[in-house]
PDB file of N, CA and C in Angstrom:
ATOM      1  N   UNK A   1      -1.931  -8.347 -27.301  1.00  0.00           N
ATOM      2  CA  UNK A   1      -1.750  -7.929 -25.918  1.00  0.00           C
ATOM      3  C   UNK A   1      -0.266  -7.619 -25.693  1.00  0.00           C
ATOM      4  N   UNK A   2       0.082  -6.331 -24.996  1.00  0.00           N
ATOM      5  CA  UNK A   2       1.527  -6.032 -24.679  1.00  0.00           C
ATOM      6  C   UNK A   2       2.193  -7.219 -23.855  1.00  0.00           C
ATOM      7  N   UNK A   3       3.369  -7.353 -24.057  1.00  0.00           N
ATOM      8  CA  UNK A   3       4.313  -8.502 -23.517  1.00  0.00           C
ATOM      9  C   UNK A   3       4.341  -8.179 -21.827  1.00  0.00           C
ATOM     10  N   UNK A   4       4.698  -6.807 -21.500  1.00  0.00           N
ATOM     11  CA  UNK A   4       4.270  -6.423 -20.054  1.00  0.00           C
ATOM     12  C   UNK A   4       3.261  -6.409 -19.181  1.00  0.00           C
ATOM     13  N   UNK A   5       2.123  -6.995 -19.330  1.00  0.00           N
ATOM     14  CA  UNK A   5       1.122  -7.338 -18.577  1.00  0.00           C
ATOM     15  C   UNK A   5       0.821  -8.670 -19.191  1.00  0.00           C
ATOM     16  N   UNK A   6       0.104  -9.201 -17.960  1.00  0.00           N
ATOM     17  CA  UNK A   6      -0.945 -10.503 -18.051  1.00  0.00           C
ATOM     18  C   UNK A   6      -1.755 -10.401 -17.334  1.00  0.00           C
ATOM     19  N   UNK A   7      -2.619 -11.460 -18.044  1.00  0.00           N
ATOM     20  CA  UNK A   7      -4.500 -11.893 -16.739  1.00  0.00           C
ATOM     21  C   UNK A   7      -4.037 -12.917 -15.650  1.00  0.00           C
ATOM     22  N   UNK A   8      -4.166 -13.122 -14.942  1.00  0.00           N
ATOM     23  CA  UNK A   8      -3.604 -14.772 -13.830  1.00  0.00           C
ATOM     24  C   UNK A   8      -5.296 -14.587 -13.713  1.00  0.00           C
ATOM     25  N   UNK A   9      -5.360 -15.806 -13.955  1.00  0.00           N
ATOM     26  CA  UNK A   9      -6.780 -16.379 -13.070  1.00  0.00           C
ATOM     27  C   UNK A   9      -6.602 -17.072 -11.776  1.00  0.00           C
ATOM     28  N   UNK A  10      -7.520 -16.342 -11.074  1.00  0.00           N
ATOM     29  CA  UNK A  10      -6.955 -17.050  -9.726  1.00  0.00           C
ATOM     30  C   UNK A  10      -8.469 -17.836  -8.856  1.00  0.00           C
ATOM     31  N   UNK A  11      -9.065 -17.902  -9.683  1.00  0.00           N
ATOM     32  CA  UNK A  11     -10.434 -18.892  -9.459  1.00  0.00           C
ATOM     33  C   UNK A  11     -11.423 -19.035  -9.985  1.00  0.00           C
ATOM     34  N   UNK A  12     -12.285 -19.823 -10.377  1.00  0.00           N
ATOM     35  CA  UNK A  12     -13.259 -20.112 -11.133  1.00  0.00           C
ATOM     36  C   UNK A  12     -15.051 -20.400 -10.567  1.00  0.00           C
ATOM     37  N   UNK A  13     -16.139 -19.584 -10.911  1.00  0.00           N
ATOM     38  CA  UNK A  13     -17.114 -19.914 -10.354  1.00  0.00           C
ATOM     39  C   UNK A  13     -17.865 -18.870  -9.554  1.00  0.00           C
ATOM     40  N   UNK A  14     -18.713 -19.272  -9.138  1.00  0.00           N
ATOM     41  CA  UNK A  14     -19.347 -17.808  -8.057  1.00  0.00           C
ATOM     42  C   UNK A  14     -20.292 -18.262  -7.240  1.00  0.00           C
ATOM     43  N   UNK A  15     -20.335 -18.293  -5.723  1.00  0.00           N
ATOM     44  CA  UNK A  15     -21.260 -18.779  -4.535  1.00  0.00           C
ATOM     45  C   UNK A  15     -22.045 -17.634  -4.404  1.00  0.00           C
ATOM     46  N   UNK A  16     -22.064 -16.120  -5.123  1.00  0.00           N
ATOM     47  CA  UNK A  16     -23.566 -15.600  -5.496  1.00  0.00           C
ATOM     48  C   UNK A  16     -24.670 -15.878  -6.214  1.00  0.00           C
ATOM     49  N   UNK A  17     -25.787 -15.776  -6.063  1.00  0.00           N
ATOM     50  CA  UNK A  17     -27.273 -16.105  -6.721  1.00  0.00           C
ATOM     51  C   UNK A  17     -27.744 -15.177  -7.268  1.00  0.00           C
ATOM     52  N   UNK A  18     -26.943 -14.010  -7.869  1.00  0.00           N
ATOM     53  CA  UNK A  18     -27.742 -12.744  -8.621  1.00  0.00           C
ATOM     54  C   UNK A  18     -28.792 -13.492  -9.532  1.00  0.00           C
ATOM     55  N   UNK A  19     -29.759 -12.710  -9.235  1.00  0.00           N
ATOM     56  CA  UNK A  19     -31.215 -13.026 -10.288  1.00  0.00           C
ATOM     57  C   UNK A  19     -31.078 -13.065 -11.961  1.00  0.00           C
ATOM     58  N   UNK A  20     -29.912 -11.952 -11.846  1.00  0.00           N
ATOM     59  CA  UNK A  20     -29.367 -11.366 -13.317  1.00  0.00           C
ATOM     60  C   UNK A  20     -28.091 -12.139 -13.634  1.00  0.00           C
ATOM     61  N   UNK A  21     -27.839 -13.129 -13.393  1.00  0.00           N
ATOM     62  CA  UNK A  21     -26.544 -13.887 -13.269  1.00  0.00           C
ATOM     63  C   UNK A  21     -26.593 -15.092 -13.489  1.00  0.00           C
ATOM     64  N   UNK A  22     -25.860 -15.548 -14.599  1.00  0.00           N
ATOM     65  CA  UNK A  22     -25.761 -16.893 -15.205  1.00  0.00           C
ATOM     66  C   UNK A  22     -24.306 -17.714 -14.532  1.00  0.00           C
ATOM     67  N   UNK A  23     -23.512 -17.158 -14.287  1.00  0.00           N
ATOM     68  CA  UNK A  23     -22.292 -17.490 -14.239  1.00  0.00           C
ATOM     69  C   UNK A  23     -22.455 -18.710 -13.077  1.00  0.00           C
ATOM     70  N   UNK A  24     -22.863 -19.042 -12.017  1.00  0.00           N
ATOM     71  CA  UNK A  24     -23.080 -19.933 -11.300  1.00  0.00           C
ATOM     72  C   UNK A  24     -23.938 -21.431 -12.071  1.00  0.00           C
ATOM     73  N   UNK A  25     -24.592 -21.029 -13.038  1.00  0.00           N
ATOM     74  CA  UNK A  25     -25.230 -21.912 -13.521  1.00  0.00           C
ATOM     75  C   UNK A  25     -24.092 -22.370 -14.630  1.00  0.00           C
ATOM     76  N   UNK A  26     -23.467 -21.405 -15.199  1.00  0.00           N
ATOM     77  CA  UNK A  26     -22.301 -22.348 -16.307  1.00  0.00           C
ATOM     78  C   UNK A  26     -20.940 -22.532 -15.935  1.00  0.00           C
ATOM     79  N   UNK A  27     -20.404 -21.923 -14.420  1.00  0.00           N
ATOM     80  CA  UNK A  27     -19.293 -22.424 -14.289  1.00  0.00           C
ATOM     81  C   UNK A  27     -19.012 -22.936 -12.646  1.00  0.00           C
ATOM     82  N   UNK A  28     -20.554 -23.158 -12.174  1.00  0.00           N
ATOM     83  CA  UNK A  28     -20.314 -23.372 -10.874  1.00  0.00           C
ATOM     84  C   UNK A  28     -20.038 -22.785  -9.455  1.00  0.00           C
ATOM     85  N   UNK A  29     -19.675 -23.278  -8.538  1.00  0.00           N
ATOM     86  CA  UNK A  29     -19.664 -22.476  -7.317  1.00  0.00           C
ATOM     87  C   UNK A  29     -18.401 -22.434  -7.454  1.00  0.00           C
ATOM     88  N   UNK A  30     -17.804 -21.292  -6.738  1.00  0.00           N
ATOM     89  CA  UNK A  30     -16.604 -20.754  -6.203  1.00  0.00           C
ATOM     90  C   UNK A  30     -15.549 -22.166  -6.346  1.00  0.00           C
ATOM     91  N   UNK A  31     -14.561 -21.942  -6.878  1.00  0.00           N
ATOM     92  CA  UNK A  31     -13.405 -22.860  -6.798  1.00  0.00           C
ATOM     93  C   UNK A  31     -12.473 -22.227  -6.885  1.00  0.00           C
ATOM     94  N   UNK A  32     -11.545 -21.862  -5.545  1.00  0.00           N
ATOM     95  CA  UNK A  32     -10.095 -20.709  -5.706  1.00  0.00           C
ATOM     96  C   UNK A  32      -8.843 -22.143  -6.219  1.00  0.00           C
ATOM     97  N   UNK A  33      -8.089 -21.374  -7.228  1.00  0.00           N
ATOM     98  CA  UNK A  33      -6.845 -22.433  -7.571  1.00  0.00           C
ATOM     99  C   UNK A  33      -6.082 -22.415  -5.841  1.00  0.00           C
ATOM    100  N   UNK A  34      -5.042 -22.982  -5.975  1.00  0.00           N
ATOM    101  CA  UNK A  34      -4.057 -23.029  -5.024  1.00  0.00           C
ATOM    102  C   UNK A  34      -3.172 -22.295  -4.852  1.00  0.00           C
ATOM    103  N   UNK A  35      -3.174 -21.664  -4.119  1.00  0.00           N
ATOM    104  CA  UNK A  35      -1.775 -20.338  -3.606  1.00  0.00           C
ATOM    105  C   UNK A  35      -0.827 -20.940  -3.917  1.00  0.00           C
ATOM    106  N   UNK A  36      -0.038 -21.964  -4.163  1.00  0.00           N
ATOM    107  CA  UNK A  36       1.180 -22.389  -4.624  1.00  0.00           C
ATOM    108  C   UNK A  36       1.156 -22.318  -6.168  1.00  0.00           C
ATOM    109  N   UNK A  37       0.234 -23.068  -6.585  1.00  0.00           N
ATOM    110  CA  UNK A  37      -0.274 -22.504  -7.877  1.00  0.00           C
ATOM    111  C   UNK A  37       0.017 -21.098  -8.445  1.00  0.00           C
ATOM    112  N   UNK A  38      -0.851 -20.015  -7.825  1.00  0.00           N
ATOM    113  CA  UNK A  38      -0.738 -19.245  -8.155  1.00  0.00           C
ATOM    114  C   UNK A  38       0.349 -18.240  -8.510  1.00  0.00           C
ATOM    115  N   UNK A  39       1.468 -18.457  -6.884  1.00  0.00           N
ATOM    116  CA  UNK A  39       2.397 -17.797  -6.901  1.00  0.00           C
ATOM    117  C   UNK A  39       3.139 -18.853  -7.976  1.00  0.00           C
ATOM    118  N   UNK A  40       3.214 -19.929  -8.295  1.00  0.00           N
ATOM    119  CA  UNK A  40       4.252 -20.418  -9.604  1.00  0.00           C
ATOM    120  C   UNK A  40       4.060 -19.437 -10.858  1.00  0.00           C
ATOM    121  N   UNK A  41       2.846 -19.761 -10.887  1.00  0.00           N
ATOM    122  CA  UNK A  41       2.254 -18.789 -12.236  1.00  0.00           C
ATOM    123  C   UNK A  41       3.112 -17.488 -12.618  1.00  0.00           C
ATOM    124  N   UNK A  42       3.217 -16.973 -11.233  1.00  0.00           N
ATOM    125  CA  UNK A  42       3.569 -15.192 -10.689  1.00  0.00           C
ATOM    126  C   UNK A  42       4.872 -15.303 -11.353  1.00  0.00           C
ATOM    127  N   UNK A  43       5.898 -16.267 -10.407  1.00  0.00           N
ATOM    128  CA  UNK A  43       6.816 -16.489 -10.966  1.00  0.00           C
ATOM    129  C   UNK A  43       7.523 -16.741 -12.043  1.00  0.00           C
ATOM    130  N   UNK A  44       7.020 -17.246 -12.927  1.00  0.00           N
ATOM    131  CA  UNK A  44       7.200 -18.215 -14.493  1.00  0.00           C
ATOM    132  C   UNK A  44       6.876 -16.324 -15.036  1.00  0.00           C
ATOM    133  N   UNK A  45       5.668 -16.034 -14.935  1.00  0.00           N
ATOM    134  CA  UNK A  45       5.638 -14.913 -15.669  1.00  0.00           C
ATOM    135  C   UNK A  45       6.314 -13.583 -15.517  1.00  0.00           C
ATOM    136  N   UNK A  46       6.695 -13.285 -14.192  1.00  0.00           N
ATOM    137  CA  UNK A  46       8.011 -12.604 -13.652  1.00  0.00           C
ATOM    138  C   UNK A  46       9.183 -12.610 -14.636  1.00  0.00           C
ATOM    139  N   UNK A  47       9.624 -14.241 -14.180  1.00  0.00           N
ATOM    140  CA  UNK A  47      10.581 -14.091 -15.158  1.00  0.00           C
ATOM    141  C   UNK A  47      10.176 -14.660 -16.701  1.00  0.00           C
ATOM    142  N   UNK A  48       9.611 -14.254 -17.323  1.00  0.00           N
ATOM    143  CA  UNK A  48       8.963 -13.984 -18.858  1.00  0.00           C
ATOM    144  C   UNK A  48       9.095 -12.384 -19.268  1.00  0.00           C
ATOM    145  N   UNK A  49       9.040 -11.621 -18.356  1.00  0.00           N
ATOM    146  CA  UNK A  49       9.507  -9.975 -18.795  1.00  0.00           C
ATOM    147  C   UNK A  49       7.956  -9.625 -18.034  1.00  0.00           C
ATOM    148  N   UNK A  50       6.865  -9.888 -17.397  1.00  0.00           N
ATOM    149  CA  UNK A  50       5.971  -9.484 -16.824  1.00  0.00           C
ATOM    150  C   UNK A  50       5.947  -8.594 -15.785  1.00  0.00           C
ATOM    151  N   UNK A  51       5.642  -7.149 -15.716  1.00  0.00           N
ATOM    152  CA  UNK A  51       6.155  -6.081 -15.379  1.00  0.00           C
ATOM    153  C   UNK A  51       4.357  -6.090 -14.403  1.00  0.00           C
ATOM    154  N   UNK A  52       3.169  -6.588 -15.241  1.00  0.00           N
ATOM    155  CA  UNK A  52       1.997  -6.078 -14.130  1.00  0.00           C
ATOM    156  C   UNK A  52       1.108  -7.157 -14.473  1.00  0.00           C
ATOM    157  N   UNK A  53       0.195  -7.864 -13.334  1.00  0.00           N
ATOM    158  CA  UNK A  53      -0.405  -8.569 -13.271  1.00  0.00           C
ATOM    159  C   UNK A  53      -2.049  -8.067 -12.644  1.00  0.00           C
ATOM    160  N   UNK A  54      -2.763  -8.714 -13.748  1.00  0.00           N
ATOM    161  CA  UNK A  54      -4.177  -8.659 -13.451  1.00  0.00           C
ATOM    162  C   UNK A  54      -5.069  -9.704 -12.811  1.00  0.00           C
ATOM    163  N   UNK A  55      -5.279  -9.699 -11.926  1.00  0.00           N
ATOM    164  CA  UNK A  55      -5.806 -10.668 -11.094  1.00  0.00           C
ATOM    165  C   UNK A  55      -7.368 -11.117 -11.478  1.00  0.00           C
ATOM    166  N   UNK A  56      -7.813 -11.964 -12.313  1.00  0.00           N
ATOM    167  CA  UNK A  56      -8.907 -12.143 -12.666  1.00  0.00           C
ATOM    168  C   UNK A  56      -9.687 -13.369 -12.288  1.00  0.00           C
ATOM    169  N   UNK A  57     -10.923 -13.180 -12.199  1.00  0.00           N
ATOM    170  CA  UNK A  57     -12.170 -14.530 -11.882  1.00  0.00           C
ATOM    171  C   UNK A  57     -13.396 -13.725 -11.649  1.00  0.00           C
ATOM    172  N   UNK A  58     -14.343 -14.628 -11.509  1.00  0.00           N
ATOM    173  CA  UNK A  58     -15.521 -14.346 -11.176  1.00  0.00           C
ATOM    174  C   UNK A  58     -16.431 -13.794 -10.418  1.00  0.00           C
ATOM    175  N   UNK A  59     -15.253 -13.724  -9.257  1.00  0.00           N
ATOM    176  CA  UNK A  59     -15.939 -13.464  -7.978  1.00  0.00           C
ATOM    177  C   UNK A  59     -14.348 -12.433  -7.356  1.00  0.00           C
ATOM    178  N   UNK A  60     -13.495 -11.980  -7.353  1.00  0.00           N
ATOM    179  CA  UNK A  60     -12.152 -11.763  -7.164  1.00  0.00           C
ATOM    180  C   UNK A  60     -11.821 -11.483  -5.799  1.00  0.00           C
ATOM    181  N   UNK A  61     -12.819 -10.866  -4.718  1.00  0.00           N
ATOM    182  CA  UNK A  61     -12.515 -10.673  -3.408  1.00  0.00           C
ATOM    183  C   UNK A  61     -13.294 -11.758  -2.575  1.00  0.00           C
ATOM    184  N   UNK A  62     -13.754 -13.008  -3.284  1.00  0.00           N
ATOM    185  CA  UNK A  62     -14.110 -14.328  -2.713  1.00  0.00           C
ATOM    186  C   UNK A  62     -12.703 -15.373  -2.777  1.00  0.00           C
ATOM    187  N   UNK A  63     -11.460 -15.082  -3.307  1.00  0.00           N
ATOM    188  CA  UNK A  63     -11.153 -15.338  -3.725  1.00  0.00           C
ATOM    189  C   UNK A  63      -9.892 -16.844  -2.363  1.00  0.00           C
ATOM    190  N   UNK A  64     -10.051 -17.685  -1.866  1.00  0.00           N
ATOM    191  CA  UNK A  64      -9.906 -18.512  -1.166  1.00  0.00           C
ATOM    192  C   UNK A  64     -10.803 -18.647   0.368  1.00  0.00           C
ATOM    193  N   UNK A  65     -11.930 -18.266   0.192  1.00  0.00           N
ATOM    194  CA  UNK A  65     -12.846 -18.142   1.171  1.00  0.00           C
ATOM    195  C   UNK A  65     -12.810 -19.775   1.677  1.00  0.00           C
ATOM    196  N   UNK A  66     -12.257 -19.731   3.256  1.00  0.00           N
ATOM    197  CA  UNK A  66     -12.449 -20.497   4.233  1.00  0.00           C
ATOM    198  C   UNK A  66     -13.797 -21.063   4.558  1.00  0.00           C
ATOM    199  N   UNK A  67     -14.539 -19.859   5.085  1.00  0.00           N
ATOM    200  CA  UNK A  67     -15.898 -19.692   5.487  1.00  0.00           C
ATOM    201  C   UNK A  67     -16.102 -18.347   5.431  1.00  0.00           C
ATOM    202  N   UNK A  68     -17.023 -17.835   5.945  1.00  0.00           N
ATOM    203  CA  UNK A  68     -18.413 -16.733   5.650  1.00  0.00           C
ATOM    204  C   UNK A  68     -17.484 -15.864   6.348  1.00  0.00           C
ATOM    205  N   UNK A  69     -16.619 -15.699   7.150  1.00  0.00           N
ATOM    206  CA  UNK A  69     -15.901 -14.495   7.850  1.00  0.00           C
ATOM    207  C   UNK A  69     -14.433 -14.229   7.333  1.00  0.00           C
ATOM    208  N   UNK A  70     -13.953 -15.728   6.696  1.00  0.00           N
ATOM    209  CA  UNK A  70     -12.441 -15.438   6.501  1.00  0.00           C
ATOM    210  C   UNK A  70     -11.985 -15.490   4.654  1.00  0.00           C
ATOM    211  N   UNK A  71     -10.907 -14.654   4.771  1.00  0.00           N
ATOM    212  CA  UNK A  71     -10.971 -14.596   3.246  1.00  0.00           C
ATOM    213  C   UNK A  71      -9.405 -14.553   2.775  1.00  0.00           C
ATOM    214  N   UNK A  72      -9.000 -15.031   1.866  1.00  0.00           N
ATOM    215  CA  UNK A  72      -7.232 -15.142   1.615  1.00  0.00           C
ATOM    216  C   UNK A  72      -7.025 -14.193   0.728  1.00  0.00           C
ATOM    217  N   UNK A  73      -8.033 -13.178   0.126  1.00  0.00           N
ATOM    218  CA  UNK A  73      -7.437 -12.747  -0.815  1.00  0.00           C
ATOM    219  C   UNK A  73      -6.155 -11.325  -0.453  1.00  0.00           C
ATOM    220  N   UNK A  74      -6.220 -11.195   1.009  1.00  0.00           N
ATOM    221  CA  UNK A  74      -5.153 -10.300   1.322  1.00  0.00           C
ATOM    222  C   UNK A  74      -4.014 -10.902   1.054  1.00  0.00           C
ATOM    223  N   UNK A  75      -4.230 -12.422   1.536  1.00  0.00           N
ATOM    224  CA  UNK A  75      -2.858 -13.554   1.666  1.00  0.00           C
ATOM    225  C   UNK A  75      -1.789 -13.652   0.403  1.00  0.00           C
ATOM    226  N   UNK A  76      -2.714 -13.447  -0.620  1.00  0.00           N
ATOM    227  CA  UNK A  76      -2.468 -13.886  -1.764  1.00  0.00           C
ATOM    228  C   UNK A  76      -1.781 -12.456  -2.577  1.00  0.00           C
ATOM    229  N   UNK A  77      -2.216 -11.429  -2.077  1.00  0.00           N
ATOM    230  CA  UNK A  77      -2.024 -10.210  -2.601  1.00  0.00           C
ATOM    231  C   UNK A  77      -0.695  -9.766  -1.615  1.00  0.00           C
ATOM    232  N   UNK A  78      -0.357  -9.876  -0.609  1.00  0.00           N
ATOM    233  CA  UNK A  78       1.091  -9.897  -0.300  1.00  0.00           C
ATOM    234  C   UNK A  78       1.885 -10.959  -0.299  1.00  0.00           C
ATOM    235  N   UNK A  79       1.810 -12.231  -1.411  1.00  0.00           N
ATOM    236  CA  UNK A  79       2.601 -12.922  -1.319  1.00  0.00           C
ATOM    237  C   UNK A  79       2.965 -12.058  -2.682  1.00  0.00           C
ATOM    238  N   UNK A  80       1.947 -11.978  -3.527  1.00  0.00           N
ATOM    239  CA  UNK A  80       2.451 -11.045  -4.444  1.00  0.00           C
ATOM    240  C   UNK A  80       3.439 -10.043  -4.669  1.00  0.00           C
ATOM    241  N   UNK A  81       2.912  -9.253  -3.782  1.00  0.00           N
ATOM    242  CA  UNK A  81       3.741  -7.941  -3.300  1.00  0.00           C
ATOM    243  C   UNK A  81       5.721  -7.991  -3.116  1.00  0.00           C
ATOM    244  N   UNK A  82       4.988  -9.479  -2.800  1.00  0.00           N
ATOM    245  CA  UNK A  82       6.926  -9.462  -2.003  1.00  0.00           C
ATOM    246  C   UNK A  82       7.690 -10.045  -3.518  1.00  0.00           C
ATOM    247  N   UNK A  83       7.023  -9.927  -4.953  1.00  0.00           N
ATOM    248  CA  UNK A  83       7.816 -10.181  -6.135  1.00  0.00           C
ATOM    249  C   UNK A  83       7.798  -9.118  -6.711  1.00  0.00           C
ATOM    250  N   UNK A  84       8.949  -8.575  -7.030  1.00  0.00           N
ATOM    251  CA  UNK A  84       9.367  -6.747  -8.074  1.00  0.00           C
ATOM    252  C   UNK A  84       8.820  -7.172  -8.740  1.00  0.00           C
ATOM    253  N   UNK A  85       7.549  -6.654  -9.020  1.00  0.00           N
ATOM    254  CA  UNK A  85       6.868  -6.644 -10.540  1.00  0.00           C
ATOM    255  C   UNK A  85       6.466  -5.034  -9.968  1.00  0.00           C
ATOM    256  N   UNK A  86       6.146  -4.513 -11.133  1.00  0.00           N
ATOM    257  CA  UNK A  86       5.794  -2.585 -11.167  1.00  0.00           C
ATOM    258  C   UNK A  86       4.125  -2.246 -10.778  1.00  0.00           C
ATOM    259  N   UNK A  87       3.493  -3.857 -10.904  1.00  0.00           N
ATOM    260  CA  UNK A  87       2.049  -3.462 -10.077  1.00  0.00           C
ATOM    261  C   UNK A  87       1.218  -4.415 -10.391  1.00  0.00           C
ATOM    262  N   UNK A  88       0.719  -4.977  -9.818  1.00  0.00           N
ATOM    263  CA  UNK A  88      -0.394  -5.854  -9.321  1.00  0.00           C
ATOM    264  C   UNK A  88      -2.100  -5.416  -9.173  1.00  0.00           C
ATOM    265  N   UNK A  89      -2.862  -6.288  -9.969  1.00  0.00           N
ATOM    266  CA  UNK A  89      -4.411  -5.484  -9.856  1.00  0.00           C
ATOM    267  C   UNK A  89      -4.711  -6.297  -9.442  1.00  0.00           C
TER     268      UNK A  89
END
């Protein structure tokens, strides 16, 4: 893998029931890490030479769900934003 990108996992699990879908049965329901967490991660790999970050999990726009209406993953994607890295997925 190039030195300029990485994966960040930013939660584990899935609170969908697809019929066709195992992933709830082997890794559980939705569990988002911690936004402090995460942005450390950001950071440490920032400064490691990390130029673009891939935002990965199971579920990715569930990704600190409050409840059924509210969702952090904007939160999390401009805390991002506000670190010079060349692009964020």
């Amino acid at each position: 893998m190039p030195r300029h990108y990485a994966y960040l996992k930013i939660s584990e699990g899935c609170n969908n029931r697809c019929r066709f879908c195992i992933i709830p049965s082997m890794r559980g329901n939705l569990v988002s890490c911690d936004i402090g967490d995460v942005m450390a991660e950001v950071e440490r790999l920032k400064n490691a030479g990390v130029r673009e970050i891939l935002n990965i999990s199971q579920d990715t726009s569930a990704y600190g769900m409050v409840n059924r209406f509210q969702y952090a993953s904007p939160k999390i994607l401009k805390s991002m934003k506000r670190r010079p890295l060349q692009r964020i997925i």
